[in-house]
C-alpha atoms as a PDB file:
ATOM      1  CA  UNK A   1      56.556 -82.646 -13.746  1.00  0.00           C
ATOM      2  CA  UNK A   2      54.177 -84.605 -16.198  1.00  0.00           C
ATOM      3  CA  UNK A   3      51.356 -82.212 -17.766  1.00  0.00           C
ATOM      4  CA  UNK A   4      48.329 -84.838 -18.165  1.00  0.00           C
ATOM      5  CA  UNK A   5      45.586 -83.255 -19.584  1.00  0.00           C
ATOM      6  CA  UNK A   6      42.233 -83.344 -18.662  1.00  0.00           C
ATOM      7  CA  UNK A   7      40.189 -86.455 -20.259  1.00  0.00           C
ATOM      8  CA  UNK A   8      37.936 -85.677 -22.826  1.00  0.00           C
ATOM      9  CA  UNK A   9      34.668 -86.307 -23.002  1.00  0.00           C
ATOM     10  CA  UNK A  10      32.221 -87.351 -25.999  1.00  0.00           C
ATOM     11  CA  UNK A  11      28.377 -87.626 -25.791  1.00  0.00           C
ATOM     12  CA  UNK A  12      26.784 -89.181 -29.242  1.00  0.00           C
ATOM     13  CA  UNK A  13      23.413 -89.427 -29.650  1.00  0.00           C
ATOM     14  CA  UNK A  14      21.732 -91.421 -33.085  1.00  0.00           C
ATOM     15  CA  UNK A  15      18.710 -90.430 -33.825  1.00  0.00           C
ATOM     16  CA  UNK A  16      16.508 -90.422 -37.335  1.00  0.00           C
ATOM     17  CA  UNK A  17      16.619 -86.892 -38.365  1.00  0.00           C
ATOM     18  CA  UNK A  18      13.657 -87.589 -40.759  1.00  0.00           C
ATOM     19  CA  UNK A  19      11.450 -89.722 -38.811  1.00  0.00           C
ATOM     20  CA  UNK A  20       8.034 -88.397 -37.640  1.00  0.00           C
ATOM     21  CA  UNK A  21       7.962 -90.944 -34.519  1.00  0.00           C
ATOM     22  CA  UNK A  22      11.173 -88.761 -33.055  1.00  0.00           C
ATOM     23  CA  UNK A  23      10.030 -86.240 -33.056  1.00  0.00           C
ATOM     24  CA  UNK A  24       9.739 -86.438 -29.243  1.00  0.00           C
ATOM     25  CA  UNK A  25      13.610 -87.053 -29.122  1.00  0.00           C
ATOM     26  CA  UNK A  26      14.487 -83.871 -31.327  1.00  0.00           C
ATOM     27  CA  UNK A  27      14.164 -80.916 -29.096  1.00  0.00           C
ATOM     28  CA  UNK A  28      15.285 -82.471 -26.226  1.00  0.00           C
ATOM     29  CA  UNK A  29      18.873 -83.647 -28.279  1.00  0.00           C
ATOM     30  CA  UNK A  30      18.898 -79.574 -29.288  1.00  0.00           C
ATOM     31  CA  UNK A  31      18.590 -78.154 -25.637  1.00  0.00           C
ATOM     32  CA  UNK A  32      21.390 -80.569 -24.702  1.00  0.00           C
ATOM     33  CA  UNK A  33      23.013 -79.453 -27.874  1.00  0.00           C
ATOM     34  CA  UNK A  34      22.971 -75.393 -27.121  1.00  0.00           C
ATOM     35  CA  UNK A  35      23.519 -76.186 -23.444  1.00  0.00           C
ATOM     36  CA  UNK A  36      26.535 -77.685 -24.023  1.00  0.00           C
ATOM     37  CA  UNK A  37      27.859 -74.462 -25.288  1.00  0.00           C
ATOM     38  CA  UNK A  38      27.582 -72.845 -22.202  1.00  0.00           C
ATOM     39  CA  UNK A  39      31.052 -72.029 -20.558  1.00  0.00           C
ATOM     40  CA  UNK A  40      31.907 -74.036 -17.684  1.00  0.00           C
ATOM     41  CA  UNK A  41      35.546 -73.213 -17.371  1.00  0.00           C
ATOM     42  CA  UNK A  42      38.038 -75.789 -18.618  1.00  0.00           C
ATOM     43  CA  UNK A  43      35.456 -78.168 -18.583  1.00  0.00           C
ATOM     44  CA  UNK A  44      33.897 -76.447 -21.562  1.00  0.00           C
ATOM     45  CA  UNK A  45      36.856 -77.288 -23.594  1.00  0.00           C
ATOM     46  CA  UNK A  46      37.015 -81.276 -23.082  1.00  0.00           C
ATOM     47  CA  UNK A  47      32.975 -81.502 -23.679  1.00  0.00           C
ATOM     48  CA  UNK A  48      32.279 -82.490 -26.958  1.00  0.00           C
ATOM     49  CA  UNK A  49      28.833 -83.834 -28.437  1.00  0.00           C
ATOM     50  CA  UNK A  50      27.983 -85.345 -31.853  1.00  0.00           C
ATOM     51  CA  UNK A  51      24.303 -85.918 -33.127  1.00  0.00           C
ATOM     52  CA  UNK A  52      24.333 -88.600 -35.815  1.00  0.00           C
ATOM     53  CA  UNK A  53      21.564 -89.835 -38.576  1.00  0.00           C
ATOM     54  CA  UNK A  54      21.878 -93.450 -39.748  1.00  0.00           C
ATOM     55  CA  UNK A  55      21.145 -94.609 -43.288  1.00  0.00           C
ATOM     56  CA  UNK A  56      17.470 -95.349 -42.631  1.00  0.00           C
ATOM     57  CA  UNK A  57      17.764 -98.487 -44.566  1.00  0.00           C
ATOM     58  CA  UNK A  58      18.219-101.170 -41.651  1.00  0.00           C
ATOM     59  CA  UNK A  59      20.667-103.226 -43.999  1.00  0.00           C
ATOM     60  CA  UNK A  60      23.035-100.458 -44.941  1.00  0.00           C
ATOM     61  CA  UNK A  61      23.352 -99.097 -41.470  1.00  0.00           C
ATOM     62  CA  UNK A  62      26.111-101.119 -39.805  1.00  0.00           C
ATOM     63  CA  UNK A  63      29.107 -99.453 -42.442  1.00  0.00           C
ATOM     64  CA  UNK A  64      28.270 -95.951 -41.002  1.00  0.00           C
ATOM     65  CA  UNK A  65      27.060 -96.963 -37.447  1.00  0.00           C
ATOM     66  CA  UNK A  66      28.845 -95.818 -34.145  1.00  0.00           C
ATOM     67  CA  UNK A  67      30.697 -98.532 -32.039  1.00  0.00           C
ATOM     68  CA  UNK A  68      29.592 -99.512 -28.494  1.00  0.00           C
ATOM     69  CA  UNK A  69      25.965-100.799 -29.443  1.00  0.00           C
ATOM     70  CA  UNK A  70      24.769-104.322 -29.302  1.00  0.00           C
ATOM     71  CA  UNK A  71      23.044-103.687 -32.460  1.00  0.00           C
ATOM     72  CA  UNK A  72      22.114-100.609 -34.728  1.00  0.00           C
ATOM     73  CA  UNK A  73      18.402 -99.833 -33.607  1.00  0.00           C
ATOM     74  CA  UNK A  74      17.921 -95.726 -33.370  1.00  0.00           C
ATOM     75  CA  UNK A  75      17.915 -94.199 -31.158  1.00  0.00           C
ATOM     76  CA  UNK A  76      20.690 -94.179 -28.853  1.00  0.00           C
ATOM     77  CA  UNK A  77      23.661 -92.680 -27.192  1.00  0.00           C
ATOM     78  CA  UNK A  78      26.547 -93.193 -25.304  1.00  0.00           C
ATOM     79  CA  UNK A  79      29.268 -91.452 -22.972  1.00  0.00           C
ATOM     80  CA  UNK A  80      32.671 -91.590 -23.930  1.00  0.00           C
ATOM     81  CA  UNK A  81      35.889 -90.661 -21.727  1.00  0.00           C
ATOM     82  CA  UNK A  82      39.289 -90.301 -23.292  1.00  0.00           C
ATOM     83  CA  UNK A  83      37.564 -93.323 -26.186  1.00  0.00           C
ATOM     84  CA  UNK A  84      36.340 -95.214 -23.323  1.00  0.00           C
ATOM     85  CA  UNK A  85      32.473 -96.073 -22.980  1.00  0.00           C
ATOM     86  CA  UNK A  86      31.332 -94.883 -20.107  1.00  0.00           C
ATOM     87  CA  UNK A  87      27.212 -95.572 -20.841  1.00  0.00           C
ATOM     88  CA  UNK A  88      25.382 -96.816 -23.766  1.00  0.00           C
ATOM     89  CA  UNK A  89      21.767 -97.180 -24.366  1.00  0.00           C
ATOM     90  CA  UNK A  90      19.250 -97.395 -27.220  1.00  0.00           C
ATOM     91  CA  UNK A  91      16.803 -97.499 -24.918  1.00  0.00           C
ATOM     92  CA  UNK A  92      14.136 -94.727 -25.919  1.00  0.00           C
ATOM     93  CA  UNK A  93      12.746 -94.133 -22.373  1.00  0.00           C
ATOM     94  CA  UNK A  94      16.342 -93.917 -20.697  1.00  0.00           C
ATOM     95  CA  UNK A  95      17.717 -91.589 -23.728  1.00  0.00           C
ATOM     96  CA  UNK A  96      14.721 -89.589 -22.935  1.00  0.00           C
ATOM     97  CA  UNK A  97      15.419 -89.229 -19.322  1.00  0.00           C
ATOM     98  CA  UNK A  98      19.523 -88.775 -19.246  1.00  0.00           C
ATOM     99  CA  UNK A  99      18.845 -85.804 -21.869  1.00  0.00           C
ATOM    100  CA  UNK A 100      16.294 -84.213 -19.552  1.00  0.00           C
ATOM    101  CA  UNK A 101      18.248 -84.384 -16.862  1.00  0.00           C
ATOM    102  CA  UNK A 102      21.361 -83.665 -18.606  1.00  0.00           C
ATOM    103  CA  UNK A 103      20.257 -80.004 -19.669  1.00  0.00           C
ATOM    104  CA  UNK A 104      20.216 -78.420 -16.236  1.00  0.00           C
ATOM    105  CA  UNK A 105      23.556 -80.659 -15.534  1.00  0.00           C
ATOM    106  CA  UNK A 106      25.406 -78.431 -18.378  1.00  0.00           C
ATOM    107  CA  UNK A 107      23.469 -75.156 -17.309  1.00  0.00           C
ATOM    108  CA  UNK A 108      24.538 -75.048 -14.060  1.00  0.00           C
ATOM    109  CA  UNK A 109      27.657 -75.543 -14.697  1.00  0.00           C
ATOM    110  CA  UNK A 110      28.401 -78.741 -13.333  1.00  0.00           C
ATOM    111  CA  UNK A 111      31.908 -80.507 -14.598  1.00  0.00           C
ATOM    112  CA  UNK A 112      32.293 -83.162 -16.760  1.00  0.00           C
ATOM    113  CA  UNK A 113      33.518 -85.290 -13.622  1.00  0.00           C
ATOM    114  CA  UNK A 114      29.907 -84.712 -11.698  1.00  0.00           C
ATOM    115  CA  UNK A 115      27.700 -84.925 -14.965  1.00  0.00           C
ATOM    116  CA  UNK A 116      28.956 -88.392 -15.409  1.00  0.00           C
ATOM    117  CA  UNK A 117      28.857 -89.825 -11.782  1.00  0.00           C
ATOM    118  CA  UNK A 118      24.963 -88.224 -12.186  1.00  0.00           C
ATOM    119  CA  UNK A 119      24.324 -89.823 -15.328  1.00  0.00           C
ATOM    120  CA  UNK A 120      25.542 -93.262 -14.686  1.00  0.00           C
ATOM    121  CA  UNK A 121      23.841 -93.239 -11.572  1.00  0.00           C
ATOM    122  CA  UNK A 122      20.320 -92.224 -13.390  1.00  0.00           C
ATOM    123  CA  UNK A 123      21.438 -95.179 -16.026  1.00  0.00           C
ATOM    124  CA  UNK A 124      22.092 -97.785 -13.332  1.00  0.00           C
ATOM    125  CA  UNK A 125      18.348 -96.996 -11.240  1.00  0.00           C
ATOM    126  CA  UNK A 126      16.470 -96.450 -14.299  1.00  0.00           C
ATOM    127  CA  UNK A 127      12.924 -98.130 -14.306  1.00  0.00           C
ATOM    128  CA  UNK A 128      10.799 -98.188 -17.781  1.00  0.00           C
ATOM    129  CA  UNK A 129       8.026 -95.999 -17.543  1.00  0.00           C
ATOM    130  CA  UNK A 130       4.563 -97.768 -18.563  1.00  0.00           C
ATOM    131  CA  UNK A 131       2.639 -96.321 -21.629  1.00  0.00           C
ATOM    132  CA  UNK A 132       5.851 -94.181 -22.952  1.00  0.00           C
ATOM    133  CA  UNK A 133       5.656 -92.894 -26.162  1.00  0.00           C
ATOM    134  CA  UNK A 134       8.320 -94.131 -28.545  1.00  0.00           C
ATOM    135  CA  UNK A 135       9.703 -94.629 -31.526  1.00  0.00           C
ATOM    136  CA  UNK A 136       8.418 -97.456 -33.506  1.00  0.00           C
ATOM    137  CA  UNK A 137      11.127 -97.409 -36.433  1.00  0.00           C
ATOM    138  CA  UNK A 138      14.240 -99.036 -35.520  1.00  0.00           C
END
């Protein structure tokens, strides 16, 4: 009998750790962050999460900058399964909303399997909201 193992499952999220516009962005990366500690079984294991800081000069960027992306604007982040891209998005709004709803995903234990059916389904009927606060640097 074969022993597959479970896929594995990356979230990354780019943000500018040293920019004042988000700021917004910041604690809402670090609930997702400590939530993603929590045990959920085996789960727990094949959940992995990565919080990267660009090179804020726009031209030097691209060298250290994480595939998937059309371009490297900050911020974004992406789902990965088994080094497949599941979702990617440097949309601010949509960033904003898939890590708000992503918290109470990890903290109630949900597997990997249902957080991403939930968070490409947020991805695929998000709308912009009007008047959103964002970040201005890209």
């Amino acid at each position: 009998m074969l022993n597959k193992s479970e896929p594995e499952y990356v979230l990354t999220v780019v943000q500018h750790t040293y920019c004042g516009d988000c700021i917004w962005l910041k604690g809402k990366i670090t609930d997702v962050y400590i939530a993603s500690g929590i045990v959920r079984g085996e789960d727990s294991k094949r959940w992995r999460m990565q919080i990267l800081s660009p090179i804020w000069e726009r031209s030097e960027r691209k060298k250290d900058f994480p595939r998937g992306f059309p371009d490297i604007d900050v911020p974004a982040l992406k789902l990965e399964v088994d080094d497949h891209i599941i979702l990617a998005t440097q949309n601010p709004g949509l960033i904003n909303d898939l890590l708000i709803k992503l918290k109470p995903m990890l903290v109630n234990r949900e597997t990997n399997a249902q957080i991403r059916r939930k968070l490409e389904e947020i991805m695929r009927n998000y709308k912009d909201a009007p008047n959103q606060t964002l970040c201005t640097v890209t």
